[in-house]
Protein backbone atom coordinates (compact mmCIF):
# COMPACT_ATOMS: atom_id res chain seq x y z
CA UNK A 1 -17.02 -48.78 -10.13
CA UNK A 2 -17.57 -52.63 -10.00
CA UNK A 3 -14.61 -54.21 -7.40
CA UNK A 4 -12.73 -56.91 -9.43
CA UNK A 5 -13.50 -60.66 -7.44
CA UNK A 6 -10.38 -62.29 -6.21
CA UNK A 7 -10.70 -65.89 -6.67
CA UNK A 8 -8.53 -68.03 -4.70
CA UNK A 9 -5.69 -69.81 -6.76
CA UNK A 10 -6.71 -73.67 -6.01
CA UNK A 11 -4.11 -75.43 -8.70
CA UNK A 12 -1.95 -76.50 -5.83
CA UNK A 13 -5.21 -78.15 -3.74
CA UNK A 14 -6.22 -80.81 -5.98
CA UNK A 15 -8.59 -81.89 -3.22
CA UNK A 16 -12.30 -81.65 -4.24
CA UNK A 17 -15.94 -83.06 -2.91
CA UNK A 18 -18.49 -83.33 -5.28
CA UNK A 19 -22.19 -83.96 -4.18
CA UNK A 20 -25.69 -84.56 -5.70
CA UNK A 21 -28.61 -84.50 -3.69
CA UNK A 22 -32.20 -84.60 -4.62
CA UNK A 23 -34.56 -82.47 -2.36
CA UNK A 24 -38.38 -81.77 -2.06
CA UNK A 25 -37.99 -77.36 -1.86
CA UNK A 26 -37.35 -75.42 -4.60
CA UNK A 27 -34.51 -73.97 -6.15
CA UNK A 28 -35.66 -70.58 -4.78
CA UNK A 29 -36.10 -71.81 -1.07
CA UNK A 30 -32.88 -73.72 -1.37
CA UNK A 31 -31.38 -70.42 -2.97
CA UNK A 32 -32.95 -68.37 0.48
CA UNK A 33 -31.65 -70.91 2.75
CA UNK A 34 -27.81 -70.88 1.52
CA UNK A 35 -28.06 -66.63 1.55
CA UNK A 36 -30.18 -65.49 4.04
CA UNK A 37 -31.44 -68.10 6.57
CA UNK A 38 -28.23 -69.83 6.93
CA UNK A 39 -28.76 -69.82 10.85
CA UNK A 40 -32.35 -71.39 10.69
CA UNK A 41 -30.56 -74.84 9.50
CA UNK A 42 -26.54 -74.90 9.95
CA UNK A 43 -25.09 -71.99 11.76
CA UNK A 44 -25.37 -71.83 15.54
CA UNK A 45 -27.81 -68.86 16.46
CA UNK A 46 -27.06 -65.78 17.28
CA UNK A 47 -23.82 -65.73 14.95
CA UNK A 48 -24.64 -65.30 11.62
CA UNK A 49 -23.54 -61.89 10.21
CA UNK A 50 -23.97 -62.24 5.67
CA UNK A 51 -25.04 -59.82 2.95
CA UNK A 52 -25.76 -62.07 -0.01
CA UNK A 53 -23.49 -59.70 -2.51
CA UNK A 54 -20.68 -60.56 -4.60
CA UNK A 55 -17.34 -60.04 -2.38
CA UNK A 56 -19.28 -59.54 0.98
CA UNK A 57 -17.47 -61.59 3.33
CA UNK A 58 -19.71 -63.42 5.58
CA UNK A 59 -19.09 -65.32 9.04
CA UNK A 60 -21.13 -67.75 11.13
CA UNK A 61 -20.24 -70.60 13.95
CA UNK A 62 -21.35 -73.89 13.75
CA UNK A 63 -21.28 -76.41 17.50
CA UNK A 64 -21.05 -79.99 16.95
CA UNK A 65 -19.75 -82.01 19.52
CA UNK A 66 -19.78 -79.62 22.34
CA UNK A 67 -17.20 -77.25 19.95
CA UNK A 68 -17.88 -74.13 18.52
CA UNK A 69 -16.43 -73.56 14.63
CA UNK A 70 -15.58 -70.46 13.19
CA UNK A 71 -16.39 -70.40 9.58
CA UNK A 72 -15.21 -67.19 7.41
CA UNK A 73 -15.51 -65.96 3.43
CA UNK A 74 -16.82 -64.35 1.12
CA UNK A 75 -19.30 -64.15 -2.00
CA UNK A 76 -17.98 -65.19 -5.00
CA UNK A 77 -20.93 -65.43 -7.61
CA UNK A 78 -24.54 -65.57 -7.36
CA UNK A 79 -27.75 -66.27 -9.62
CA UNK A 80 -30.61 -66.12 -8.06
CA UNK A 81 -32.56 -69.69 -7.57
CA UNK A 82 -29.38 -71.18 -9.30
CA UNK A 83 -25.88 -70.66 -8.17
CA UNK A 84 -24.31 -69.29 -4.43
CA UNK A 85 -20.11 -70.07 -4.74
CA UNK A 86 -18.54 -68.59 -1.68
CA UNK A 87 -14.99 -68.93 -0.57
CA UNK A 88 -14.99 -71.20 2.47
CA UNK A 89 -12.67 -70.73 5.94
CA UNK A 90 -12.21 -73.16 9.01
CA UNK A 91 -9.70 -74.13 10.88
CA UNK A 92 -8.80 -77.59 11.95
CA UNK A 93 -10.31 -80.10 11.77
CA UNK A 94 -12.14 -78.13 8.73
CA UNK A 95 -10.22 -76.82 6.00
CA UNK A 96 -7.08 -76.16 8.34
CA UNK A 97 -7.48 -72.24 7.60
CA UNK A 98 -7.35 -72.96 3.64
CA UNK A 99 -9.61 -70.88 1.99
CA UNK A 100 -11.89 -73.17 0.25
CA UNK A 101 -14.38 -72.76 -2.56
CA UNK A 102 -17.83 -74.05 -1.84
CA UNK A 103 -20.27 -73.76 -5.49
CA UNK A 104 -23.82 -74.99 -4.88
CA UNK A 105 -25.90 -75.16 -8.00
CA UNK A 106 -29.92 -75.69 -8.38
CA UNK A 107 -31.62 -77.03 -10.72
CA UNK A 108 -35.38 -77.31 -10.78
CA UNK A 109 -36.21 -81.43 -10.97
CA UNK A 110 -39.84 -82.87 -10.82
CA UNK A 111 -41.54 -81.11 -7.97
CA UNK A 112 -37.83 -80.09 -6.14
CA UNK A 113 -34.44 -78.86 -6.98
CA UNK A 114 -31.40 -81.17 -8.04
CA UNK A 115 -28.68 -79.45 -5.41
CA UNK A 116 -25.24 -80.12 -6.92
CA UNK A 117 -22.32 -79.11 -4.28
CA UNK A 118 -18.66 -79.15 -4.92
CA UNK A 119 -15.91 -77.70 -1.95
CA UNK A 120 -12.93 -77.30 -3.79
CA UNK A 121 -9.51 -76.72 -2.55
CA UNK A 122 -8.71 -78.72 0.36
CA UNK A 123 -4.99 -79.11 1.84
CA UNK A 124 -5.18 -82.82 2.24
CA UNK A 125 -6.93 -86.29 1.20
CA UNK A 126 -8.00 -86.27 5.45
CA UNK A 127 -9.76 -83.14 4.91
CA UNK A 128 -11.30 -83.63 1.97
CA UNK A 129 -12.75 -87.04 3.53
CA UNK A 130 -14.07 -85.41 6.31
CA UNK A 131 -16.37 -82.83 4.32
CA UNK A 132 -17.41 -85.56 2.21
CA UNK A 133 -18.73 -87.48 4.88
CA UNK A 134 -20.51 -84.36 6.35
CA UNK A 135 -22.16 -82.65 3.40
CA UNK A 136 -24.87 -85.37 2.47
CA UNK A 137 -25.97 -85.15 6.32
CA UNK A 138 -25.78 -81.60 6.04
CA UNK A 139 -27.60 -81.55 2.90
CA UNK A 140 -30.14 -83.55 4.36
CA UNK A 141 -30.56 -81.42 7.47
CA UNK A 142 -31.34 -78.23 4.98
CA UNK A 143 -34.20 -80.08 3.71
CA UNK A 144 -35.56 -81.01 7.05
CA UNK A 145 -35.09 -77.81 8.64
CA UNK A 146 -36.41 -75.68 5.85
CA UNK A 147 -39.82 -77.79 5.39
């Protein structure tokens, strides 16, 4: 018996980042990275616990600036080497406990993979700024770390 998805109702969190990013790996290590090895590049060590399957729920820390975040969800859809949406938890300053939907999508491009990210969902404009500023550093980071 297949367990239906629940998929948060985001109509009244018009908030949304969008980002492109060009990087050198491929849509399969990009795919690895974002399901299995998310503690080799963005979660603190030691406190990643994921199963990359549809409606596992996954959570990880991340430290920056001496703090420790809590980040909580679950699976929503994958495709192999092309598509990892997950729901997406923090508190503040994060997504103030909103569950979020993060949708990464790869596409091979000349040598690399064209990474397309949107985080939908956000409570506020302040929010939603503050993810947008992080994501192409994060972004950025996965491609350095994963060389």
């Amino acid at each position: 018996m297949t367990i239906p998805i629940c998929v948060p109702d985001l109509s009244t969190r018009p908030f949304n980042v969008h980002q492109e990013h060009s990087s050198a790996l491929s849509p399969a290590a990009q795919y690895t990275a974002w399901t299995k090895h998310l503690d080799s590049w963005f979660a603190a060590p030691g406190t990643l616990l994921m199963k990359a399957e549809v409606n596992a729920p996954y959570f990880f820390a991340t430290e920056f600036e001496g703090r420790r975040h809590p980040h909580y969800g679950r699976f929503l859809r994958l495709e192999p080497d092309k598509l990892i949406e997950m729901t997406w938890v923090t508190g503040g300053p994060g997504t103030g406990g909103a569950e979020t939907v993060v949708t990464v999508e790869l596409v091979p491009e000349s040598g690399g993979t064209k990474v397309t990210l949107t985080h939908a969902g956000f409570l506020d404009e302040t929010s939603r700024l503050g993810h947008e500023q992080a994501w192409p550093i994060v972004l950025i980071h996965l491609d350095e770390k994963m060389r």
